[in-house]
N, C-alpha and C. Protein backbone atom coordinates (compact mmCIF):
# COMPACT_ATOMS: atom_id res chain seq x y z
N UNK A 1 -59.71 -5.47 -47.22
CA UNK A 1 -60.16 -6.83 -47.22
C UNK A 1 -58.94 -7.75 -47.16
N UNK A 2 -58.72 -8.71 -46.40
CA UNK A 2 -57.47 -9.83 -46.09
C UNK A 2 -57.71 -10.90 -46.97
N UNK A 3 -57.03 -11.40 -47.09
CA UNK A 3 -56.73 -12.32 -48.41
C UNK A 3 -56.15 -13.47 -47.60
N UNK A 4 -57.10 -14.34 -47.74
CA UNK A 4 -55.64 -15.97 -47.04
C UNK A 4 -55.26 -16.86 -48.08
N UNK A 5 -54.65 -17.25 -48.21
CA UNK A 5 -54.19 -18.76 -49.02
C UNK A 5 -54.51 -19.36 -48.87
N UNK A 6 -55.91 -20.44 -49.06
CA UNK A 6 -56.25 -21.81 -48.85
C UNK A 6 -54.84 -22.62 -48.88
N UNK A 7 -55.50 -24.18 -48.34
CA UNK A 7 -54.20 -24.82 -47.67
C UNK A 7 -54.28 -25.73 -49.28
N UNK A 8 -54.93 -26.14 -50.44
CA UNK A 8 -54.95 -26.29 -51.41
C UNK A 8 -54.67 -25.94 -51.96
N UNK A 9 -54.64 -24.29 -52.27
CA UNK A 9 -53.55 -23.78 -53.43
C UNK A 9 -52.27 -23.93 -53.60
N UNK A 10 -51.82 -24.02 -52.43
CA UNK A 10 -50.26 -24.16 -52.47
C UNK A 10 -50.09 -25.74 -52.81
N UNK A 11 -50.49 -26.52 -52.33
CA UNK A 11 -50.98 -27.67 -53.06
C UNK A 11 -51.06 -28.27 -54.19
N UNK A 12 -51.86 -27.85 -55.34
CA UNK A 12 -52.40 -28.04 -56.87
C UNK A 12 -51.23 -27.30 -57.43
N UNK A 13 -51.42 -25.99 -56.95
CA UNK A 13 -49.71 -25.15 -57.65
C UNK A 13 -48.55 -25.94 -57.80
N UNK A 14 -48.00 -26.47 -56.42
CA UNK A 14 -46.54 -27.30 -56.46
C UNK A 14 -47.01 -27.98 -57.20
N UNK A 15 -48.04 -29.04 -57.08
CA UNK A 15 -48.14 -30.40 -57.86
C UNK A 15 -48.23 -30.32 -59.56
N UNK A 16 -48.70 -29.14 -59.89
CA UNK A 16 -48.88 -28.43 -61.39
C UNK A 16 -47.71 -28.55 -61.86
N UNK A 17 -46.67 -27.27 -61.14
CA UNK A 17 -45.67 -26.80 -61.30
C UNK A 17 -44.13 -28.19 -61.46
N UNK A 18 -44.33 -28.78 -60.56
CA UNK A 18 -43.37 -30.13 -60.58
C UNK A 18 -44.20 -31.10 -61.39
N UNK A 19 -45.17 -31.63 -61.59
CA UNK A 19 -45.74 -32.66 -62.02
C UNK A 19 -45.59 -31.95 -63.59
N UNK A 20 -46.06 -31.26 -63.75
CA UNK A 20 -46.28 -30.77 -65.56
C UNK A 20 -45.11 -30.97 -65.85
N UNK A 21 -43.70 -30.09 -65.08
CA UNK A 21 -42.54 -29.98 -65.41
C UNK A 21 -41.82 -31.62 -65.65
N UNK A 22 -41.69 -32.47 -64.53
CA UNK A 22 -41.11 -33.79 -64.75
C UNK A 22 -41.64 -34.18 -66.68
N UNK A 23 -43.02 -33.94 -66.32
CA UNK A 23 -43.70 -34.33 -67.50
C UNK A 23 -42.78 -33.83 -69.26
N UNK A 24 -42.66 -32.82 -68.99
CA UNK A 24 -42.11 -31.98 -69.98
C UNK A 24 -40.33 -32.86 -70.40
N UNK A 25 -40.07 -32.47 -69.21
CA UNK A 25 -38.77 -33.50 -69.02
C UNK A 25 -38.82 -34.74 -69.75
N UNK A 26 -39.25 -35.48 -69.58
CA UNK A 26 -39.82 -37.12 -70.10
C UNK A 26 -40.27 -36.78 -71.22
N UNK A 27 -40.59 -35.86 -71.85
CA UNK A 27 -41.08 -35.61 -73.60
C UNK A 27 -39.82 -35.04 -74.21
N UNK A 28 -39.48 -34.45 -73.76
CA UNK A 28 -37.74 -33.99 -74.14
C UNK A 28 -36.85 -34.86 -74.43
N UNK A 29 -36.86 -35.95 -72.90
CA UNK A 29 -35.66 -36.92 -73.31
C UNK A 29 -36.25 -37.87 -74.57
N UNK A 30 -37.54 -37.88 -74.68
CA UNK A 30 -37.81 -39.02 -75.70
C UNK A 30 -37.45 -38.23 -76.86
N UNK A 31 -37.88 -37.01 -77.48
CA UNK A 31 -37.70 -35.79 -78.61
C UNK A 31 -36.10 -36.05 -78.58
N UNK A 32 -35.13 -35.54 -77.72
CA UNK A 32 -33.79 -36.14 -77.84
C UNK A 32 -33.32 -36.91 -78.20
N UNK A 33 -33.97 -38.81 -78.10
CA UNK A 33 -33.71 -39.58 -78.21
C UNK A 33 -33.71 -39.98 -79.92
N UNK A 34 -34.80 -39.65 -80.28
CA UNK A 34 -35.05 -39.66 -81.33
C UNK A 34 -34.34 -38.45 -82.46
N UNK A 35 -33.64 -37.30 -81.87
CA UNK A 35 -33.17 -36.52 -82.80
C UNK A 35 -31.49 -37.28 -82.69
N UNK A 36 -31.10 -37.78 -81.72
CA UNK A 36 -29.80 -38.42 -81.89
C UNK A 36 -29.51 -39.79 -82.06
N UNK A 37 -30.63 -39.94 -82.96
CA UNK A 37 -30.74 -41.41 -83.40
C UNK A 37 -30.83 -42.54 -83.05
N UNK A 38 -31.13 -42.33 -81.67
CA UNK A 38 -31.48 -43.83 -80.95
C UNK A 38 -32.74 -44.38 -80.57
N UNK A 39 -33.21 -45.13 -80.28
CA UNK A 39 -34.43 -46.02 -80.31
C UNK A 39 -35.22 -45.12 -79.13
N UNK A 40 -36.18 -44.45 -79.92
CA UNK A 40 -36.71 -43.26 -78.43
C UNK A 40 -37.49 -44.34 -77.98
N UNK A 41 -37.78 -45.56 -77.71
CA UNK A 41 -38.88 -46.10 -77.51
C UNK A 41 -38.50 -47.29 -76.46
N UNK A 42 -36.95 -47.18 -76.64
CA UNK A 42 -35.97 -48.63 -76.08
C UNK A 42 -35.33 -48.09 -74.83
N UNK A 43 -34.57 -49.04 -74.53
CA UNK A 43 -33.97 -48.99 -72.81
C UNK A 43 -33.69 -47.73 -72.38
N UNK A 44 -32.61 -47.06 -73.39
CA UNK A 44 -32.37 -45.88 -72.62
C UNK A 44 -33.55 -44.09 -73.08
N UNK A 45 -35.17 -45.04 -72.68
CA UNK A 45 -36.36 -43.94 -72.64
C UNK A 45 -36.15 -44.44 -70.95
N UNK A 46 -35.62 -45.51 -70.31
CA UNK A 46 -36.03 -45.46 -69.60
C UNK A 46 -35.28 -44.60 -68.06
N UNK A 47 -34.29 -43.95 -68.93
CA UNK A 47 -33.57 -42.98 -67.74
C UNK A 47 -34.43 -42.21 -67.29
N UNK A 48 -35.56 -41.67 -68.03
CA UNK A 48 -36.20 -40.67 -67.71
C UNK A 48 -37.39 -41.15 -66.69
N UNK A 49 -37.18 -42.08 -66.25
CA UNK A 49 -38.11 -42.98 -65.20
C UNK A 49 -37.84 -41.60 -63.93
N UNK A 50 -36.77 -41.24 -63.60
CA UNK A 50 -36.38 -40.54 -62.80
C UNK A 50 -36.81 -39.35 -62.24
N UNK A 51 -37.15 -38.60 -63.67
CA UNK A 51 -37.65 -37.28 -63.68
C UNK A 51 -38.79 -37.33 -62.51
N UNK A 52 -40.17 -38.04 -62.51
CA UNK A 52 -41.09 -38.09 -61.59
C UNK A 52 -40.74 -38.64 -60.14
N UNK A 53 -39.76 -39.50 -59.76
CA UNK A 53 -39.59 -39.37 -58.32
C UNK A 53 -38.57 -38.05 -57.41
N UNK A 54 -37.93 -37.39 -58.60
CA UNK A 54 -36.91 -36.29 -58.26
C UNK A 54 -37.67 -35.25 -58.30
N UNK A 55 -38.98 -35.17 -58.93
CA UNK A 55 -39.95 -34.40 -59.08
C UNK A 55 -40.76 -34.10 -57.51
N UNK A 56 -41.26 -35.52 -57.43
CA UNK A 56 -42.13 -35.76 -55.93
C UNK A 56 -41.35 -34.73 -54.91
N UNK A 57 -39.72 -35.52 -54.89
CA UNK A 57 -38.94 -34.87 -53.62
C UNK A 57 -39.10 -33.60 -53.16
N UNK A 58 -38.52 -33.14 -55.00
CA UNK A 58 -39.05 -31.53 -54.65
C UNK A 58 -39.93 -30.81 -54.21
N UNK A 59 -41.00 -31.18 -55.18
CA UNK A 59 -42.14 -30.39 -54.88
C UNK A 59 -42.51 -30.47 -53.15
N UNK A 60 -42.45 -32.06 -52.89
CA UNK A 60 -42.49 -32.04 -51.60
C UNK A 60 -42.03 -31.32 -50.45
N UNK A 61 -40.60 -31.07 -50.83
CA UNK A 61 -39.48 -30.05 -49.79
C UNK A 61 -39.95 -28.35 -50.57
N UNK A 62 -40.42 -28.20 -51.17
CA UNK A 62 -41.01 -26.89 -51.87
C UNK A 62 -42.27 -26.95 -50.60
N UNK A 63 -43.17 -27.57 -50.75
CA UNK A 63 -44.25 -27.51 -50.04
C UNK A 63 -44.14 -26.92 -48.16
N UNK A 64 -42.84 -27.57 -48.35
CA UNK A 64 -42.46 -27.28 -46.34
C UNK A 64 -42.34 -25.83 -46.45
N UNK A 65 -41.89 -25.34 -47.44
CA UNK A 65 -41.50 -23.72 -47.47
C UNK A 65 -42.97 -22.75 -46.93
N UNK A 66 -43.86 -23.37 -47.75
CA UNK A 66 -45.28 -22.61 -47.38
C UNK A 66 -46.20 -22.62 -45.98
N UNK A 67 -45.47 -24.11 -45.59
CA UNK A 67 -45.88 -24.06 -44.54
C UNK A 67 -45.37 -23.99 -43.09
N UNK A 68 -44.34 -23.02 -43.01
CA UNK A 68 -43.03 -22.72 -42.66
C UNK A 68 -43.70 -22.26 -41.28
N UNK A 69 -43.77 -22.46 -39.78
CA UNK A 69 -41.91 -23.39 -39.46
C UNK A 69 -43.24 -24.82 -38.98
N UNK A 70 -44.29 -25.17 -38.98
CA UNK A 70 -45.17 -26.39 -38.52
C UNK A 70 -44.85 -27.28 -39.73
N UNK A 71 -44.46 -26.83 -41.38
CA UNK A 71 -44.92 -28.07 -41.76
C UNK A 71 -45.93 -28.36 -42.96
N UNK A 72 -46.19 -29.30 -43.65
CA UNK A 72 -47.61 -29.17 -44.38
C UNK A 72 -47.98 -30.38 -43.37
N UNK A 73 -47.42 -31.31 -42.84
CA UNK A 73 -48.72 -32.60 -42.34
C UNK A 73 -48.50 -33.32 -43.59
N UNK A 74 -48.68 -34.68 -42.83
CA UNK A 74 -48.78 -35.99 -43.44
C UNK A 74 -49.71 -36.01 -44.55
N UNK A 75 -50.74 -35.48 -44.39
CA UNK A 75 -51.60 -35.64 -45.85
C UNK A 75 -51.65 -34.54 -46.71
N UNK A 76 -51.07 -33.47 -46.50
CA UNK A 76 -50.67 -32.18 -47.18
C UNK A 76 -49.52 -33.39 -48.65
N UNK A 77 -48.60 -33.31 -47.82
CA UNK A 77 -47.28 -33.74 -48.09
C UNK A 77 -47.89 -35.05 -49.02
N UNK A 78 -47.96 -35.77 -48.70
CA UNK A 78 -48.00 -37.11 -49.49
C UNK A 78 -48.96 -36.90 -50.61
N UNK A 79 -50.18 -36.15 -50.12
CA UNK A 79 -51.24 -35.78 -51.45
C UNK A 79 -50.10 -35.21 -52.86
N UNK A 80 -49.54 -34.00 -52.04
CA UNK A 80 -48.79 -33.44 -52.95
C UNK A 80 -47.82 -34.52 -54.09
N UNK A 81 -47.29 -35.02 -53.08
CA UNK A 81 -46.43 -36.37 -54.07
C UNK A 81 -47.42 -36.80 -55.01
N UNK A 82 -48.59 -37.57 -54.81
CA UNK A 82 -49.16 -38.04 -55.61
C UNK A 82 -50.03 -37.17 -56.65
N UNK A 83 -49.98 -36.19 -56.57
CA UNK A 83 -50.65 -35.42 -57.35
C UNK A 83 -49.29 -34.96 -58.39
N UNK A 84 -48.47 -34.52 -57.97
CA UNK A 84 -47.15 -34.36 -58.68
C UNK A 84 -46.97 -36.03 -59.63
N UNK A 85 -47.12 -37.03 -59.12
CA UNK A 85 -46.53 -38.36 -59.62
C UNK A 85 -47.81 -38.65 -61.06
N UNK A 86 -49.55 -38.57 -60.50
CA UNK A 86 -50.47 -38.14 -61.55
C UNK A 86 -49.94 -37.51 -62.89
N UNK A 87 -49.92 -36.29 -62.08
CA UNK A 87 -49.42 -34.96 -63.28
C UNK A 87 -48.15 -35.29 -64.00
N UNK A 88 -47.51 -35.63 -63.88
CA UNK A 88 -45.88 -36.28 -64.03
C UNK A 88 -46.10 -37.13 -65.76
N UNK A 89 -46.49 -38.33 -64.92
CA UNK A 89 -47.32 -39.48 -65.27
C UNK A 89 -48.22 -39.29 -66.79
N UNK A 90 -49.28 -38.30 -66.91
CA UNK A 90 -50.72 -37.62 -67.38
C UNK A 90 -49.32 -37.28 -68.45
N UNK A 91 -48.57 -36.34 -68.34
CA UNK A 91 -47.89 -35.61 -69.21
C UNK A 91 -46.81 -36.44 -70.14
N UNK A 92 -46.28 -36.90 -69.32
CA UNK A 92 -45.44 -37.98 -70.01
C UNK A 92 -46.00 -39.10 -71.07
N UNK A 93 -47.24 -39.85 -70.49
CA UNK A 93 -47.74 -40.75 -71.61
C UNK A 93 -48.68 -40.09 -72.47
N UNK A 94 -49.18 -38.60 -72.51
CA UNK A 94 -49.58 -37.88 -73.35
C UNK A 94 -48.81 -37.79 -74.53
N UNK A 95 -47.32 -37.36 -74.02
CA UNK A 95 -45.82 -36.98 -75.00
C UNK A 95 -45.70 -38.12 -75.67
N UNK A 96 -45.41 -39.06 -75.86
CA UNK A 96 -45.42 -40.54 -75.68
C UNK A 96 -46.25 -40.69 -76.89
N UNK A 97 -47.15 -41.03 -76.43
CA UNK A 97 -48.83 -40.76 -77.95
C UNK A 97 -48.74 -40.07 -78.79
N UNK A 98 -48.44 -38.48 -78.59
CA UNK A 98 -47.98 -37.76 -79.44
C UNK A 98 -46.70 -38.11 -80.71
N UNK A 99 -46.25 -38.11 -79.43
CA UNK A 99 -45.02 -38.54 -80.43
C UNK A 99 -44.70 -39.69 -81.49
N UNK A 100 -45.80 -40.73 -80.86
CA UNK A 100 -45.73 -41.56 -81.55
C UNK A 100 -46.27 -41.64 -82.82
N UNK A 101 -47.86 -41.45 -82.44
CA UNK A 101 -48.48 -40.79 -83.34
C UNK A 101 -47.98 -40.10 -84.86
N UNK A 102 -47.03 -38.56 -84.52
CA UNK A 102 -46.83 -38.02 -85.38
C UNK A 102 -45.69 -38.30 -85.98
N UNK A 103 -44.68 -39.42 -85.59
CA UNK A 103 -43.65 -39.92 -86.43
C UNK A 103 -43.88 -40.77 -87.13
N UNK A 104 -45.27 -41.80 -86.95
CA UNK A 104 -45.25 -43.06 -87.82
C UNK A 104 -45.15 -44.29 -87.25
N UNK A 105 -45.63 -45.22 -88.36
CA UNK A 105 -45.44 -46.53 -87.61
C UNK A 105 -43.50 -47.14 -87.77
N UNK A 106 -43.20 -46.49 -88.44
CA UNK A 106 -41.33 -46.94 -88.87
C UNK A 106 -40.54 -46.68 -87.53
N UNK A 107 -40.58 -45.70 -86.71
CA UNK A 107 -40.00 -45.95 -85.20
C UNK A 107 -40.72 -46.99 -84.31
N UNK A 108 -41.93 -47.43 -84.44
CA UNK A 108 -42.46 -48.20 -83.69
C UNK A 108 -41.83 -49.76 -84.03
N UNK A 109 -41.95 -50.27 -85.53
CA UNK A 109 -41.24 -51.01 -86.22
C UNK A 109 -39.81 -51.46 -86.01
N UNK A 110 -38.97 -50.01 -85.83
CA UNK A 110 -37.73 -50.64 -85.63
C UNK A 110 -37.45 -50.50 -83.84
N UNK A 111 -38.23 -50.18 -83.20
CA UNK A 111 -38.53 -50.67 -82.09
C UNK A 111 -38.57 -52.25 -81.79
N UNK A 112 -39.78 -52.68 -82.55
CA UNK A 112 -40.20 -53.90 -82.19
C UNK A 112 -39.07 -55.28 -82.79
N UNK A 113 -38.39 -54.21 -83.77
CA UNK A 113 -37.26 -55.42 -84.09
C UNK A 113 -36.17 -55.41 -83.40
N UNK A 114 -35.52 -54.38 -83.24
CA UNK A 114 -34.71 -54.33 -81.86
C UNK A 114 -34.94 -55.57 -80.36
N UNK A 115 -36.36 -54.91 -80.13
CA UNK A 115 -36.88 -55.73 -78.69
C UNK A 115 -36.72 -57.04 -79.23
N UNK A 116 -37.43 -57.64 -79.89
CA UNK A 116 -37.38 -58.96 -80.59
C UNK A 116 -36.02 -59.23 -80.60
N UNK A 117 -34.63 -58.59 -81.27
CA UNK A 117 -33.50 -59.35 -81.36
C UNK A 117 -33.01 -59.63 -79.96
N UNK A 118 -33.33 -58.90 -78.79
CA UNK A 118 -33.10 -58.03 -77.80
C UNK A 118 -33.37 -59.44 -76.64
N UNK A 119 -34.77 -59.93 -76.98
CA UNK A 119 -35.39 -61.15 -76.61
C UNK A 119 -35.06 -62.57 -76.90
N UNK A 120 -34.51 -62.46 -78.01
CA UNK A 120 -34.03 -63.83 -78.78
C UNK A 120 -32.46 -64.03 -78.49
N UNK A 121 -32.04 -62.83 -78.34
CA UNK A 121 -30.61 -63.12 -77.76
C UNK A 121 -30.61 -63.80 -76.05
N UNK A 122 -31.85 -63.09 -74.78
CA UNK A 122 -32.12 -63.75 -74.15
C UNK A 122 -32.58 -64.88 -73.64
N UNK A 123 -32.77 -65.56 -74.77
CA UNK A 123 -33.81 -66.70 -74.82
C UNK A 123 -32.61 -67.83 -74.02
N UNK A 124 -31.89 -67.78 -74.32
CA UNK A 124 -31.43 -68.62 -73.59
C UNK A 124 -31.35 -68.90 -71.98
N UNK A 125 -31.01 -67.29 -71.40
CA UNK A 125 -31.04 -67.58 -69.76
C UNK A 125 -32.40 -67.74 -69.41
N UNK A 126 -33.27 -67.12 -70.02
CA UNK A 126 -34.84 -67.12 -69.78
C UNK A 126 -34.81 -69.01 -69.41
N UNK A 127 -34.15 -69.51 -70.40
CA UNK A 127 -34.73 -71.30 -70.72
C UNK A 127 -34.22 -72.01 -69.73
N UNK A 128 -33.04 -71.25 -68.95
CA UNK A 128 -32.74 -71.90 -67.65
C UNK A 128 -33.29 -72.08 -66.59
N UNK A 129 -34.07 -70.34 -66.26
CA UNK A 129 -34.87 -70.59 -65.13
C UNK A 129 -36.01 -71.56 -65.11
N UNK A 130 -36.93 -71.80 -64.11
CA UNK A 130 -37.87 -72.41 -63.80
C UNK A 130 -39.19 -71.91 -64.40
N UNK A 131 -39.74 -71.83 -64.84
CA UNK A 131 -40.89 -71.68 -65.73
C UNK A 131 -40.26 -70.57 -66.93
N UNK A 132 -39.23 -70.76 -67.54
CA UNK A 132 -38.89 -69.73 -68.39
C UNK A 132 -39.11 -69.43 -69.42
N UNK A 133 -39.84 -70.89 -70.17
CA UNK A 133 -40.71 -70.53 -71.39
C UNK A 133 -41.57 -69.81 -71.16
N UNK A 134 -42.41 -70.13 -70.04
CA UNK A 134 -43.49 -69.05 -69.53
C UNK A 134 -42.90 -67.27 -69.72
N UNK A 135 -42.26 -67.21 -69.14
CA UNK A 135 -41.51 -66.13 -68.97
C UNK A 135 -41.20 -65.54 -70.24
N UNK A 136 -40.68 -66.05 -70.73
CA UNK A 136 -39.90 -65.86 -72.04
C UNK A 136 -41.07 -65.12 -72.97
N UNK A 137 -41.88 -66.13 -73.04
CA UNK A 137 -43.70 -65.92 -73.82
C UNK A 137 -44.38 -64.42 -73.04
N UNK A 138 -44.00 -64.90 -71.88
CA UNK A 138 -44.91 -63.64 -71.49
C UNK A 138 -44.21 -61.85 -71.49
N UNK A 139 -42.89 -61.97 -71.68
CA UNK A 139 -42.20 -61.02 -72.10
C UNK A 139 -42.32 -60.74 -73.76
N UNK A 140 -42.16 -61.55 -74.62
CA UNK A 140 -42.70 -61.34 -75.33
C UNK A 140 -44.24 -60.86 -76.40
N UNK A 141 -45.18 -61.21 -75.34
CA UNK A 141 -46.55 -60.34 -75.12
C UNK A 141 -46.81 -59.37 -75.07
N UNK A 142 -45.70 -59.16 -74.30
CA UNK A 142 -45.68 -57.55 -73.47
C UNK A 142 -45.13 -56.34 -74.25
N UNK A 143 -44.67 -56.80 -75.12
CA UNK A 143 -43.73 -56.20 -76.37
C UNK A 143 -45.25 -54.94 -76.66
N UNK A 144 -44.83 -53.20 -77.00
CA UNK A 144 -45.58 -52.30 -76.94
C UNK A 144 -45.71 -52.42 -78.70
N UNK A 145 -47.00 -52.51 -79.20
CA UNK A 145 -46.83 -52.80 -80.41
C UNK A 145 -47.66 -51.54 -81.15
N UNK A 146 -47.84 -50.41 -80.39
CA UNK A 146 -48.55 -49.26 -81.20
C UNK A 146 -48.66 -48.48 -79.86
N UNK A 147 -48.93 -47.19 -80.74
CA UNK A 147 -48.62 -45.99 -79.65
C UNK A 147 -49.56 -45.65 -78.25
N UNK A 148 -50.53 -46.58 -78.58
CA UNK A 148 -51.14 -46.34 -77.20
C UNK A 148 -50.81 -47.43 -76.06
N UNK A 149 -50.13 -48.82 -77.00
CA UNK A 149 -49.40 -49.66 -76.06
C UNK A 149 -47.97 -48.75 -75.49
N UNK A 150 -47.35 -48.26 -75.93
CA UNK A 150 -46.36 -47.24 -75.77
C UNK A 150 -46.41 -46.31 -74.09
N UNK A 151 -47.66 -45.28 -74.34
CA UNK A 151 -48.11 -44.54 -73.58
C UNK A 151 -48.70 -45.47 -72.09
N UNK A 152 -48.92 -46.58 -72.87
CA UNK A 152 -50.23 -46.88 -71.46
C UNK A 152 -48.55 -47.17 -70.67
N UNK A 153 -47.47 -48.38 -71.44
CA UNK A 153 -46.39 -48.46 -70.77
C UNK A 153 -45.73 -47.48 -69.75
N UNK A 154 -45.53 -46.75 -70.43
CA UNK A 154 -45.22 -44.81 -69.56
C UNK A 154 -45.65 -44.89 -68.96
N UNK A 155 -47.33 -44.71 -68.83
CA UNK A 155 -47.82 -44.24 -67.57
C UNK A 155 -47.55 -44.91 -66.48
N UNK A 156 -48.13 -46.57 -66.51
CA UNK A 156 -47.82 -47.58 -65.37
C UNK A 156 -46.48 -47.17 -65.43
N UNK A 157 -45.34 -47.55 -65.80
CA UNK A 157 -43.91 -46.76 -65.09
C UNK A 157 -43.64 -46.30 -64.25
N UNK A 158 -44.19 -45.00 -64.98
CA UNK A 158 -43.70 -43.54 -64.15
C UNK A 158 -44.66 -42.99 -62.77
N UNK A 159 -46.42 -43.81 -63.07
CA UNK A 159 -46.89 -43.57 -62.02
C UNK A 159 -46.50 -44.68 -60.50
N UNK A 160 -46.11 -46.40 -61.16
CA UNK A 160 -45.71 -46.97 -60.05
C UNK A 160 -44.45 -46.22 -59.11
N UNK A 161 -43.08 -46.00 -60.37
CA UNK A 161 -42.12 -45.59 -59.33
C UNK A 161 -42.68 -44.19 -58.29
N UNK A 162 -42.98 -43.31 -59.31
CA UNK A 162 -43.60 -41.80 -58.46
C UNK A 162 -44.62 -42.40 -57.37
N UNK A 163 -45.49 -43.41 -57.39
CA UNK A 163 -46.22 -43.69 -55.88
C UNK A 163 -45.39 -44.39 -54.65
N UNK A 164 -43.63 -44.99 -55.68
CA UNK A 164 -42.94 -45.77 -54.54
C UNK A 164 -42.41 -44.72 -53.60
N UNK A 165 -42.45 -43.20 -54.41
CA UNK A 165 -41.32 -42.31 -53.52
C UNK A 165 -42.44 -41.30 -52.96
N UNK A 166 -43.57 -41.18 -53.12
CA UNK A 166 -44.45 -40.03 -52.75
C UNK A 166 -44.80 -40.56 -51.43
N UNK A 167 -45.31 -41.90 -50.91
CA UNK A 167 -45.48 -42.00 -49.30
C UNK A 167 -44.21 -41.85 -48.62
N UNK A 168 -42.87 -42.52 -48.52
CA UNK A 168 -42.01 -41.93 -48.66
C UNK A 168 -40.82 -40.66 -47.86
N UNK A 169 -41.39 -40.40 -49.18
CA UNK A 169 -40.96 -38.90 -49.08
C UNK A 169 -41.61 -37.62 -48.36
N UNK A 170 -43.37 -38.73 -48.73
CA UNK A 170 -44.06 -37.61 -47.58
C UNK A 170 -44.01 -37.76 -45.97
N UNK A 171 -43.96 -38.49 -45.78
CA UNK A 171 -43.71 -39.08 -44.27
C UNK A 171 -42.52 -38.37 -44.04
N UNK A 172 -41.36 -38.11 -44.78
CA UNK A 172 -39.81 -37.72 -44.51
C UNK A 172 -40.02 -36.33 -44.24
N UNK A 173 -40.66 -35.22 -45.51
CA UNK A 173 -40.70 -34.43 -45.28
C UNK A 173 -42.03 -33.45 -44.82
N UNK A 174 -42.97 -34.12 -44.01
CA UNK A 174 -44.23 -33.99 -43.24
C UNK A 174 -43.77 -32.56 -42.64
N UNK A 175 -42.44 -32.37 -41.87
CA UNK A 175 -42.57 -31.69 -41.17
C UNK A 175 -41.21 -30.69 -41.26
């Protein structure tokens, strides 16, 4: 009996395999962040913005391998990105919740005082521009004030940049 590979498995697999992984990545650097004493919640969570578009690439140039020497095609390829950028995404603001969750409200706290000094030191160039009280106010709104404000942050993140590089990248490596 012959056995084929649907053109989906190879598909869901990469996107599993890179998307879970970025994911994992982005729970690490925050677990890091927080074991070497710095604000897992502040600017530098946001290196790990990275993990999901370096993720896409791959999986993407992984994907050409299977479909060796034509190609996966434009919607092979780009699905894949976005399913990788999902999964990425799904995992990361899961970690995120978790984490937040099980440390307490005292990292969230000295989060929010940080951002706050962080803001008030800006207040000034904010007051230059042209609607900058606006600005100013509305950055301050935006301030993540509990762990599911946290996570939802993550996700929009990591899923905008991962959708900037998945069309992209799929178009690049289509073939």
């Amino acid at each position: 009996m012959e056995t084929s590979v649907s053109p989906e498995k190879p598909v869901l697999r990469t996107a599993l395999l890179f998307g879970v992984g970025a994911g994992i990545v982005c729970a690490f650097w925050i677990v890091g962040l927080y074991w070497a004493g710095n604000n897992p919640y502040g600017p530098k969570r946001l290196m790990a913005i990275f993990a999901p578009p370096i993720a896409v690439l791959l999986g993407q140039w992984k994907l050409r391998q299977y479909y060796k020497p034509e190609g996966p095609g434009l919607l092979r390829s780009v699905g894949t990105g976005l399913l990788i950028t999902l999964f990425a995404s799904v995992v990361s603001a899961t970690s995120v919740y978790a984490f937040a969750r099980s440390t307490g409200p005292e990292p969230i706290a000295r989060h929010l005082t940080e951002m706050r000094h962080l803001l008030e030191q800006a207040k000034p160039m904010f007051l230059k521009e042209k609607n900058g009280r606006q600005q100013y106010e509305q950055a301050y709104r935006n301030l993540a004030f509990s762990a599911q404000d946290l996570a939802t942050d993550d996700y929009v993140r990591k899923f905008l940049v991962g959708l900037l590089i998945s069309i992209p990248g799929g178009i690049f490596l289509r073939k």
